[in-house]
Protein backbone atom coordinates (compact mmCIF):
# COMPACT_ATOMS: atom_id res chain seq x y z
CA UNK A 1 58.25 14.53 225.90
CA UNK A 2 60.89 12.32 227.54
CA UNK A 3 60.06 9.40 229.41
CA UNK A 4 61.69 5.76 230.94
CA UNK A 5 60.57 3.44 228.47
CA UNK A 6 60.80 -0.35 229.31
CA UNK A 7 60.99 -1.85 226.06
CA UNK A 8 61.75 -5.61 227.01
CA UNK A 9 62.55 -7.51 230.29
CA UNK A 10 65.65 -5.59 231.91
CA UNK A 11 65.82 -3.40 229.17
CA UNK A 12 65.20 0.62 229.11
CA UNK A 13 66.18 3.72 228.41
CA UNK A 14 65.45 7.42 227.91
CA UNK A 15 63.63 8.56 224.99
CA UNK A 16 61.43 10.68 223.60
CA UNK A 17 57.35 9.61 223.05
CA UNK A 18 54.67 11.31 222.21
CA UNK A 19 52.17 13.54 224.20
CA UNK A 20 49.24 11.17 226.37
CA UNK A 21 45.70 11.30 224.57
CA UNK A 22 43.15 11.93 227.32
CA UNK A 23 39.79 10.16 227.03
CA UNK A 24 36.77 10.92 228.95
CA UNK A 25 37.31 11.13 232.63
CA UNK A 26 41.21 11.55 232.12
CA UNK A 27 43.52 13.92 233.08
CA UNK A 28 46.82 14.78 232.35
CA UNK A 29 49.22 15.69 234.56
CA UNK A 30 53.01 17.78 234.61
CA UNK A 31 54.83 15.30 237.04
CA UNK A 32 56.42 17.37 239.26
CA UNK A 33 58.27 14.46 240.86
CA UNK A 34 58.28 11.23 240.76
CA UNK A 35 59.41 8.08 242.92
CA UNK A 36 62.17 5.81 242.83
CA UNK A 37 60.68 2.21 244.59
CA UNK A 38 62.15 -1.31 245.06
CA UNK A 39 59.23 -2.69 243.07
CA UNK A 40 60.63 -0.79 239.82
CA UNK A 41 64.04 -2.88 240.19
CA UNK A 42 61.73 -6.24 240.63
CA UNK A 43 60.03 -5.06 237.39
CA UNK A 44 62.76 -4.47 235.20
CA UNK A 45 64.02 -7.78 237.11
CA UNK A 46 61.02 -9.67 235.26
CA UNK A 47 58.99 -10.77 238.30
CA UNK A 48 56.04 -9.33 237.22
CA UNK A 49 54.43 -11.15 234.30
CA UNK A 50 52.27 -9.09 233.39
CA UNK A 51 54.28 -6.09 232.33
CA UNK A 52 53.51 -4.64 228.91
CA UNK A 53 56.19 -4.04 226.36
CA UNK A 54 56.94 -1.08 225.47
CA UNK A 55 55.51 1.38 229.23
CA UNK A 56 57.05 3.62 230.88
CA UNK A 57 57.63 2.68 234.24
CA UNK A 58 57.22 4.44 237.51
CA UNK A 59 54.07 4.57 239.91
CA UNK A 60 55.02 6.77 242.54
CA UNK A 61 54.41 10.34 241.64
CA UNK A 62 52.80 14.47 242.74
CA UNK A 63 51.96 16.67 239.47
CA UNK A 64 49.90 19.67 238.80
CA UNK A 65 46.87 19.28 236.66
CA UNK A 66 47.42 20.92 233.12
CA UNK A 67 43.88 19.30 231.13
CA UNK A 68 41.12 17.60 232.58
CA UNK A 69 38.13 15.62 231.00
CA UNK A 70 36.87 14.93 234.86
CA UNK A 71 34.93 17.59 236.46
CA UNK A 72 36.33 16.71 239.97
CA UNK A 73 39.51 18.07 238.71
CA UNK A 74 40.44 21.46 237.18
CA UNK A 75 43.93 23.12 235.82
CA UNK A 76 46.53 23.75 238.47
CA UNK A 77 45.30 21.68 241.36
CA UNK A 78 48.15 19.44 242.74
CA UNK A 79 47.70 15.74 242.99
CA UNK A 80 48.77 12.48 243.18
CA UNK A 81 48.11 9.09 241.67
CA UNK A 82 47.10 6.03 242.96
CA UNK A 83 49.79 2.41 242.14
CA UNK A 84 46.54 1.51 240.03
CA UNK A 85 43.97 2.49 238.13
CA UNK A 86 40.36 1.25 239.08
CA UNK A 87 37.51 1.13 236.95
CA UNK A 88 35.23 2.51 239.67
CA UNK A 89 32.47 0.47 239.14
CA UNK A 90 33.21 -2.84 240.35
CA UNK A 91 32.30 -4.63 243.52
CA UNK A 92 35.33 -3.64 245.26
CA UNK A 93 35.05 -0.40 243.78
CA UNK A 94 31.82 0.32 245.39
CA UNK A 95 32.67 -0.62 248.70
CA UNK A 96 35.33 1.75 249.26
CA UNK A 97 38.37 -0.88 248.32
CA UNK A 98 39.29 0.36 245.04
CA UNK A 99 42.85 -1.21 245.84
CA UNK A 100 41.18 -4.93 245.05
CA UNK A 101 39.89 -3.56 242.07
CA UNK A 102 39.23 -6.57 239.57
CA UNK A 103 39.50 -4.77 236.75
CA UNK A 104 42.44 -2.43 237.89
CA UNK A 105 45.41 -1.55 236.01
CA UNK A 106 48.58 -1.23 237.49
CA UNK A 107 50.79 2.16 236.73
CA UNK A 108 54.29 1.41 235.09
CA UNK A 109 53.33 -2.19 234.77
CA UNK A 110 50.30 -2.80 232.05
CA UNK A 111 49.65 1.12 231.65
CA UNK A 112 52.19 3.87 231.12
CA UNK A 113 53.71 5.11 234.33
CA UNK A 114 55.17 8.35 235.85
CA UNK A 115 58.94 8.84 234.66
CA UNK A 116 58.09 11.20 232.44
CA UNK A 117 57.31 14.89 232.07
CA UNK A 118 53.78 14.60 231.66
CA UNK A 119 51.25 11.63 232.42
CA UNK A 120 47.78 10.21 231.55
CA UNK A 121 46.20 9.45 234.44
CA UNK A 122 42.28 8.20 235.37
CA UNK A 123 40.52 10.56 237.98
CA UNK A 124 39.42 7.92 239.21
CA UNK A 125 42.82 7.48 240.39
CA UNK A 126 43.91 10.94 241.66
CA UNK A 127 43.52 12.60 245.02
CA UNK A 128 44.19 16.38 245.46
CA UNK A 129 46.60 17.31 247.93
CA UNK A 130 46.19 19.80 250.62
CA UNK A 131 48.46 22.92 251.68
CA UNK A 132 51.10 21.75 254.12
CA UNK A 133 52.41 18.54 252.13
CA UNK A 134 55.68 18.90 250.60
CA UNK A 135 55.75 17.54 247.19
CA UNK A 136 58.68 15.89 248.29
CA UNK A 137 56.53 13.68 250.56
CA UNK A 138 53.44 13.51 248.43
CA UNK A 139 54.83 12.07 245.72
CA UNK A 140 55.69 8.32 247.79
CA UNK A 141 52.60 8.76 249.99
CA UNK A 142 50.21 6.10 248.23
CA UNK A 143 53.08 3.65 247.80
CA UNK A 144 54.69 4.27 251.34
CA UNK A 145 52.75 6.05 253.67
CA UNK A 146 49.59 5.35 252.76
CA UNK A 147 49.89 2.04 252.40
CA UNK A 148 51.48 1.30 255.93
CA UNK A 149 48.50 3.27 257.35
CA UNK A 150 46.41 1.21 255.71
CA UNK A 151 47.63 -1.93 257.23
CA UNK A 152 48.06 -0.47 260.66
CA UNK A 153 44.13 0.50 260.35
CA UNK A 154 43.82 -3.27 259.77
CA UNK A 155 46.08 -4.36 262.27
CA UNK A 156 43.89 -2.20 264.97
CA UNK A 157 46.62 0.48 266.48
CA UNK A 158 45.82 1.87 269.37
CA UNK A 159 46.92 4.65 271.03
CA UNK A 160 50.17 3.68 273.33
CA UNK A 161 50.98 0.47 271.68
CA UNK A 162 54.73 -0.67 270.56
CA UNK A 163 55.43 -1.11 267.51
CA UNK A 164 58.71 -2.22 265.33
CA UNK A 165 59.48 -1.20 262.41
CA UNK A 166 62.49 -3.41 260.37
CA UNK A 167 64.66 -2.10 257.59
CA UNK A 168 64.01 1.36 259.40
CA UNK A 169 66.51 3.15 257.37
CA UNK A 170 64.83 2.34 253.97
CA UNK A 171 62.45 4.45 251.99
CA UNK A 172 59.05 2.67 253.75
CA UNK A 173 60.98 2.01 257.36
CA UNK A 174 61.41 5.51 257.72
CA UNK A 175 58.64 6.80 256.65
CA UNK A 176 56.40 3.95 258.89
CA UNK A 177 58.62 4.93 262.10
CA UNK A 178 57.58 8.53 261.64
CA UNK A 179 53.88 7.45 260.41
CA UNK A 180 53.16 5.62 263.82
CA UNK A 181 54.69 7.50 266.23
CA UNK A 182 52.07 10.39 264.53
CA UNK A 183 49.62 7.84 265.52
CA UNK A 184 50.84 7.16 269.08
CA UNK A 185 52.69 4.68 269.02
CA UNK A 186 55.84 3.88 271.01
CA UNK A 187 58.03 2.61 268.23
CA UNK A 188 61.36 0.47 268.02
CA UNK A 189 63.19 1.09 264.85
CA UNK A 190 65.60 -1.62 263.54
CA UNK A 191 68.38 -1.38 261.63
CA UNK A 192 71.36 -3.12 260.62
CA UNK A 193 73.96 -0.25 260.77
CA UNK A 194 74.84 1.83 264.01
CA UNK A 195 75.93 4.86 261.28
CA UNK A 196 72.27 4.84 260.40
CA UNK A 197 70.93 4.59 263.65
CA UNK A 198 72.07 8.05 264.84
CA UNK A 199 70.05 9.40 262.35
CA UNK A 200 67.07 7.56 263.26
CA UNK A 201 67.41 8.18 266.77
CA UNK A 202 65.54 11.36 266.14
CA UNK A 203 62.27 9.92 264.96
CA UNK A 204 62.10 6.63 267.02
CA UNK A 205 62.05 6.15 270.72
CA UNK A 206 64.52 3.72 270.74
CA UNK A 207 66.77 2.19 267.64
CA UNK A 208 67.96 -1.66 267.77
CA UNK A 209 71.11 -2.74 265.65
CA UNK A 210 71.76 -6.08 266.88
CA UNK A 211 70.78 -8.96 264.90
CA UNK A 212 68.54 -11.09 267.05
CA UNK A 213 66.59 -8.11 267.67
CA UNK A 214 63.83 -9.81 269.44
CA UNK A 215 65.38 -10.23 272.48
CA UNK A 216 66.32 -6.39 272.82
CA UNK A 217 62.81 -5.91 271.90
CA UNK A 218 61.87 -7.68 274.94
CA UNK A 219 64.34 -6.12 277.43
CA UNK A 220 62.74 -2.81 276.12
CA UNK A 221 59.13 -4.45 276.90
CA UNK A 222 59.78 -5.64 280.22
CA UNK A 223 60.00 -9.53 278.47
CA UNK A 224 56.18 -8.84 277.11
CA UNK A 225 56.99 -8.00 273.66
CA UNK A 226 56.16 -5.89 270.84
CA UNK A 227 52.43 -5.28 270.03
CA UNK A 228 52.46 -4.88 266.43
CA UNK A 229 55.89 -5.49 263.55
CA UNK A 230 55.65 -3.45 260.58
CA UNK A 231 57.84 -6.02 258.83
CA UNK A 232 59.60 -3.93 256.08
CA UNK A 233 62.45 -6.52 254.77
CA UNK A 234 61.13 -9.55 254.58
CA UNK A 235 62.28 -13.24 254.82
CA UNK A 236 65.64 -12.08 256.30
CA UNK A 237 64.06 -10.48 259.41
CA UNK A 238 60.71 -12.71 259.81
CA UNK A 239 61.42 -14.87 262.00
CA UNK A 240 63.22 -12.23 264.62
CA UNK A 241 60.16 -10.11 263.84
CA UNK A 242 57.89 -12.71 265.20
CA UNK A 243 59.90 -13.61 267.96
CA UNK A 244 59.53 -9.93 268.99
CA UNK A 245 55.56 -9.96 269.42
CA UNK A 246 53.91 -10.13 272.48
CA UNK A 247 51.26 -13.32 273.01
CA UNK A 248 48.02 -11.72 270.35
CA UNK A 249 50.79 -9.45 268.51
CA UNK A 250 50.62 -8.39 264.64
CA UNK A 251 52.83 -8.36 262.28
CA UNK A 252 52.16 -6.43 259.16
CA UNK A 253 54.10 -7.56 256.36
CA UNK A 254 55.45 -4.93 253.86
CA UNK A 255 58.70 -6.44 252.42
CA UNK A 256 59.98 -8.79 249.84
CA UNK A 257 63.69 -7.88 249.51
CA UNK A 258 64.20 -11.39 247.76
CA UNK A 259 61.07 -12.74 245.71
CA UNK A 260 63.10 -16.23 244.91
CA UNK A 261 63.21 -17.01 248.88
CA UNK A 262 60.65 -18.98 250.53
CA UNK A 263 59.54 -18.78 254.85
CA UNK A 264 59.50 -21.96 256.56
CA UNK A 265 56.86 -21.15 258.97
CA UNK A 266 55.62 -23.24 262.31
CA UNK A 267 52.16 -23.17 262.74
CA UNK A 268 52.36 -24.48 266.48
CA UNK A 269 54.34 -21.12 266.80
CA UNK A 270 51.62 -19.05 265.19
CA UNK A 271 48.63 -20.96 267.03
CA UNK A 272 49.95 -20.99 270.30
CA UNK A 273 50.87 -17.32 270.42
CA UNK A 274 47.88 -15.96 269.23
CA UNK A 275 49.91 -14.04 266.63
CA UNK A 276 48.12 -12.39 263.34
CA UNK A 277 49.73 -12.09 260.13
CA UNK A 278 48.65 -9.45 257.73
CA UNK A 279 50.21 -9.27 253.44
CA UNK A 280 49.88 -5.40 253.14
CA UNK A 281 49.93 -3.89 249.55
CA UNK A 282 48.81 -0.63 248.02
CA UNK A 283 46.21 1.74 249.54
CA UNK A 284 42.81 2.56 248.81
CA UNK A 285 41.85 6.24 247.50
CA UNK A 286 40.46 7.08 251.43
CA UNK A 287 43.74 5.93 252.88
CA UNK A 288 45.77 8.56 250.71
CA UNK A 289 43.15 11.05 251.90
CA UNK A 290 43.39 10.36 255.30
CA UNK A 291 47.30 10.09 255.26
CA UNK A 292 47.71 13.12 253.31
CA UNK A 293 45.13 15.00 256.12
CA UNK A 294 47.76 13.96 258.40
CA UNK A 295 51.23 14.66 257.14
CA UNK A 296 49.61 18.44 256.25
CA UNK A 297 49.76 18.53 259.78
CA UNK A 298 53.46 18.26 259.23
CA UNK A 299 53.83 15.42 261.68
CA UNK A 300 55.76 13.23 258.69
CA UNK A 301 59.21 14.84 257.31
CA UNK A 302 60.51 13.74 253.87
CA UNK A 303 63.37 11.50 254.23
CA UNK A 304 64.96 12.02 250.59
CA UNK A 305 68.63 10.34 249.97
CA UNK A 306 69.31 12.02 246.63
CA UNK A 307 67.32 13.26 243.52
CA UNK A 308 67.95 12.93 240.01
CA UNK A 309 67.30 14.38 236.77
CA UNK A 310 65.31 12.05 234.39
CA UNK A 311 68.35 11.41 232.12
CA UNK A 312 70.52 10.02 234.55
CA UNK A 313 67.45 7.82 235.40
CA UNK A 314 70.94 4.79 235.20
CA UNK A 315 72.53 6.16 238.52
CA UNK A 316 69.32 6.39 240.47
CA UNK A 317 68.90 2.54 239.88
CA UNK A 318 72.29 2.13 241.20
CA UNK A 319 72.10 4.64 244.19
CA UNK A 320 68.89 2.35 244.86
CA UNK A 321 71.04 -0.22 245.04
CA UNK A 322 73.28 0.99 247.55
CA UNK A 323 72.82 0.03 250.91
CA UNK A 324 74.04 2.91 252.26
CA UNK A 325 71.36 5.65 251.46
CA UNK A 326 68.92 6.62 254.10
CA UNK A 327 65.17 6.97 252.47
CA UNK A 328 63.57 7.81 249.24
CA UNK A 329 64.93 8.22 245.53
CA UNK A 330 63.06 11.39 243.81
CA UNK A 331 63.65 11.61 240.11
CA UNK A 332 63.14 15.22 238.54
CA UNK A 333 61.48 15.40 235.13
């Protein structure tokens, strides 16, 4: 079969491997798409040390089941992978937060990933998908969608609430406008570029493109300020992002554009207005469940900026590169 194989730091390419071996409680999978993600340009980047030479990259992914060694899964039932593989007996594990797995393995990173036609994957990593989701948008929901309804289940939403969402144009800002306004939320979407703001228009209630967002935010808050900031850039839009929160707000923190830059942040600022900071990464296997129960309710769209076959795998990492696009990357095996 053909797959992305990473054979040394910054180094890939296209090639042909040979058929995954399934051991018991495996299943393998034909990928019906996979998912193009920033994190895949910080691995081949080399900021993440733990990256096995050779793997095939990719953790974002929907297939249909062709073998199965676990009996929760059968031939021809659709699923997706988790970013991980846990061993679903640890501590963690057992309490429902498989995504702090201690003994977890990481897809694309330290076992073979999901740019290629067919993958091995661990049942204990796979959740069927119900009627109604798009493959499209099933094959980013653990990675995206998932995981920003994970952290706005630990942030608290409520019904009502404003939230902002940065980088709102990007695969994840996109995606978290449309996830929390399906939750309830009034929602502020940010973005750099008034082109892409007309197209966001119809998702968010209202689209900021100045720079010092925060003190739009507040004109659009009655000088309160935002409840919650899905923060989905990073150190570029932090400290606008917390200047937008109300006195108690939360700010969930998604990005990373730039791993190499460092946050100077004021505690007194932090202390004395009551604001909570929250890292957000990956999802547990309930979260994709209960994300994927919602967008088969078709209250998410698919946002896709272009698709590519797996052998010109080389132009989707420069179309992810351009600042233009508007959403995901899908990559056709």
């Amino acid at each position: 079969m053909r797959a992305v194989v990473v054979y040394e730091r910054g180094k890939y390419e296209v090639r042909d491997v040979p058929m995954p071996r399934l051991n018991d409680g495996d299943v393998l999978i034909k990928i019906s798409y996979a998912a193009l993600c920033y994190r895949d340009l910080l691995q081949l980047a080399g900021y993440y040390p733990r990256m096995k030479y050779p793997v095939i990259l990719g953790h974002e992914a929907v297939g249909v089941v062709v073998e199965s060694k676990d009996p929760r899964f059968k031939p021809g039932d659709r699923v997706v992978p988790l970013l991980h593989e846990p061993d679903g007996t640890c501590e963690f594990c057992m309490r429902g937060l498989d995504s702090y797995c201690i003994n977890a393995l990481s897809y694309g990173e330290n076992v073979n990933g999901f740019f290629a036609e067919y993958a091995r994957v661990s049942g204990n990593a796979l959740v069927k998908v119900p009627n109604g989701v798009p493959d499209e948008l099933a094959a980013f929901t653990p990675c995206v969608i998932a995981m920003v309804y994970k952290g706005l289940k630990r942030a608290g939403l409520t019904y009502g609430e404003t939230v902002v969402v940065t980088g709102a144009s990007g695969g994840v800002g996109i995606h978290a406008v449309q996830l929390a306004k399906a939750l309830g939320a009034r929602v502020i979407a940010v973005t750099r570029s008034p082109d892409k703001a007309r197209f966001i228009r119809q998702f968010a209630d209202d689209v900021v493109t100045e720079q010092r967002f925060s003190k739009v935010v507040k004109d659009l808050t009655n000088g309160l300020g935002a409840d919650m900031v899905i923060e989905a850039v990073g150190t570029p839009t932090i400290e606008e992002s917390l200047r937008s929160l109300r006195s108690g707000g939360r700010v969930i923190i998604i990005g990373n554009v730039n791993p190499d830059e460092t946050y100077q942040l004021r505690l007194g600022y932090l202390i004395m207005k009551d604001v909570v900071m929250i890292g957000n990464v990956r999802s547990n296997r309930s979260d994709v469940a209960e994300t994927l129960k919602i967008l088969s309710k078709g209250l998410v769209k698919p946002v896709i900026a272009a698709t590519y076959p797996l052998e010109r795998f080389g132009d989707a990492l420069e179309f992810m590169r351009n600042n233009s696009r508007i959403g995901k990357i899908l990559i056709k095996p």
